[in-house]
C-alpha atoms as a PDB file:
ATOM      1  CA  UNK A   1      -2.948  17.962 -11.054  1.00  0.00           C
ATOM      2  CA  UNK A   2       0.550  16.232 -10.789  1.00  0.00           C
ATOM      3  CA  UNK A   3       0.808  13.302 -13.529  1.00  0.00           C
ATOM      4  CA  UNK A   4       2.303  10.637 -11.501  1.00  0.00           C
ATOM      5  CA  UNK A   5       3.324   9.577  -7.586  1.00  0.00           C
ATOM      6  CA  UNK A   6       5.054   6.604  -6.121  1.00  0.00           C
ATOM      7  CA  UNK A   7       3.777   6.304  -2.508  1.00  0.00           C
ATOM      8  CA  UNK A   8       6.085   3.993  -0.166  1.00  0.00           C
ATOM      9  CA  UNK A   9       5.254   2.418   3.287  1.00  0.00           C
ATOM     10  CA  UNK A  10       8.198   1.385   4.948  1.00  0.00           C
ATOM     11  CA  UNK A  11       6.652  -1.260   7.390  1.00  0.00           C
ATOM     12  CA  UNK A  12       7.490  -3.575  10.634  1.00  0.00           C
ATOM     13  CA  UNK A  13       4.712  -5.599  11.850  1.00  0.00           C
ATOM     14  CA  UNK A  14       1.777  -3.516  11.067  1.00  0.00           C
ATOM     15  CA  UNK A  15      -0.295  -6.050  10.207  1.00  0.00           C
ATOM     16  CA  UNK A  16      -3.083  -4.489  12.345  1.00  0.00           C
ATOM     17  CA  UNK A  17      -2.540  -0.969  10.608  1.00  0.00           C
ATOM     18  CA  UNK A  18      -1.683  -1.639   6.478  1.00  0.00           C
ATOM     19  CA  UNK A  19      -5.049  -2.922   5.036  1.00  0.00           C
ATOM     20  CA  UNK A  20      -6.304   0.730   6.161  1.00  0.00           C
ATOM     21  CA  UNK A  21      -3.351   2.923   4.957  1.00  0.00           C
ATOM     22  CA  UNK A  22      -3.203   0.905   1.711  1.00  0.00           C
ATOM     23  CA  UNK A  23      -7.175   1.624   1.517  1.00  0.00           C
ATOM     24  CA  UNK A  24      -6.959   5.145   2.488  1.00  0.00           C
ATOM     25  CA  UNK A  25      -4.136   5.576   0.096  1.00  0.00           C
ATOM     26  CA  UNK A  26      -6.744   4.014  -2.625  1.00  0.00           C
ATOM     27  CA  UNK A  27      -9.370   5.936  -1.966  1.00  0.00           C
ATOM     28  CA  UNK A  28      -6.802   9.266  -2.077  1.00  0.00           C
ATOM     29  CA  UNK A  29      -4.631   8.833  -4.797  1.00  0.00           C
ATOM     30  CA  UNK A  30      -7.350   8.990  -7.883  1.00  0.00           C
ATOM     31  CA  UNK A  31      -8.170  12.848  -6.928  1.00  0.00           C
ATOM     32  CA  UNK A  32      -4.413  13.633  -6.434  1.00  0.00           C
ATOM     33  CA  UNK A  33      -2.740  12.397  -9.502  1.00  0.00           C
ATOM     34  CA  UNK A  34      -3.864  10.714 -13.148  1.00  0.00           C
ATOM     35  CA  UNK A  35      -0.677   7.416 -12.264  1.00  0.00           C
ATOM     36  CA  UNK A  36       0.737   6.006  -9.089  1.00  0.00           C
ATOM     37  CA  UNK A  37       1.651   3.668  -7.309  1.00  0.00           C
ATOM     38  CA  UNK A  38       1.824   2.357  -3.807  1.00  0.00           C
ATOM     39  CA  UNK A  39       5.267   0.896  -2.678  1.00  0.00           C
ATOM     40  CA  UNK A  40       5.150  -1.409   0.519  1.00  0.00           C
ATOM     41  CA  UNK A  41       7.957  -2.349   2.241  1.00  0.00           C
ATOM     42  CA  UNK A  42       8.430  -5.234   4.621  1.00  0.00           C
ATOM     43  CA  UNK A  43      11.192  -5.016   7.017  1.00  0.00           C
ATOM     44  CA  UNK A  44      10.845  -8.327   8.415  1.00  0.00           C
ATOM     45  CA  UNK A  45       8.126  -8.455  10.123  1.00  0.00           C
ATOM     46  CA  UNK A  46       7.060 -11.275  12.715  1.00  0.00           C
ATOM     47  CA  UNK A  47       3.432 -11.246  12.083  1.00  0.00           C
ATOM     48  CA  UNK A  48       1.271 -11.689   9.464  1.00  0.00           C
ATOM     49  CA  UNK A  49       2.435  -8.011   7.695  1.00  0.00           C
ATOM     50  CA  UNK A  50       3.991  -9.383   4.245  1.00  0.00           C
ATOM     51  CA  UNK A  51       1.225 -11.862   3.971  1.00  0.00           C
ATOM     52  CA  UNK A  52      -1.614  -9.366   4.051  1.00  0.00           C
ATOM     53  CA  UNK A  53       0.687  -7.319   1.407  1.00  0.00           C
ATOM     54  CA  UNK A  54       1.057 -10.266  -0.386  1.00  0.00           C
ATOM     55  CA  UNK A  55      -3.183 -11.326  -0.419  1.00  0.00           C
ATOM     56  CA  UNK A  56      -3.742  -7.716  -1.134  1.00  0.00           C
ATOM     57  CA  UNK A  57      -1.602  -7.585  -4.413  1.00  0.00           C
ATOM     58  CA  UNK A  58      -3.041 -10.925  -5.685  1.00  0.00           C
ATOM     59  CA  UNK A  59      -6.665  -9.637  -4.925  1.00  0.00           C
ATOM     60  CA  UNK A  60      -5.552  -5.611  -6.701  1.00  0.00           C
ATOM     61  CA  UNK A  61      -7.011  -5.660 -10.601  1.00  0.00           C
ATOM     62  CA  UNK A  62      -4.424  -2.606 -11.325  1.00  0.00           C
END
């Protein structure tokens, strides 16, 4: 088992798509490596992408 990965999501209005890659990636991760981290970034999206990101960050205890 690797120690550590940095996972990055390169996104553009998504806002229909991230809360289930960011959960997928979640539930994936833990069995993959002991550290990581999950790198989203928002390419100025029109929709409500970056404010999902951002209510999912405040809500994440990590």
């Amino acid at each position: 088992m690797k120690e550590s990965l940095s996972v990055f999501f390169p996104v553009f209005n998504e806002e229909e798509n991230i809360e289930l890659v960011v959960k997928s990636a979640l539930e994936s991760l833990p069995s993959l490596v002991k550290y990581y981290e999950i790198i989203i970034v928002d390419d100025g999206s029109q929709n409500k992408t970056g404010q999902i990101k951002e209510e999912h960050w405040k809500s994440e205890n990590r």
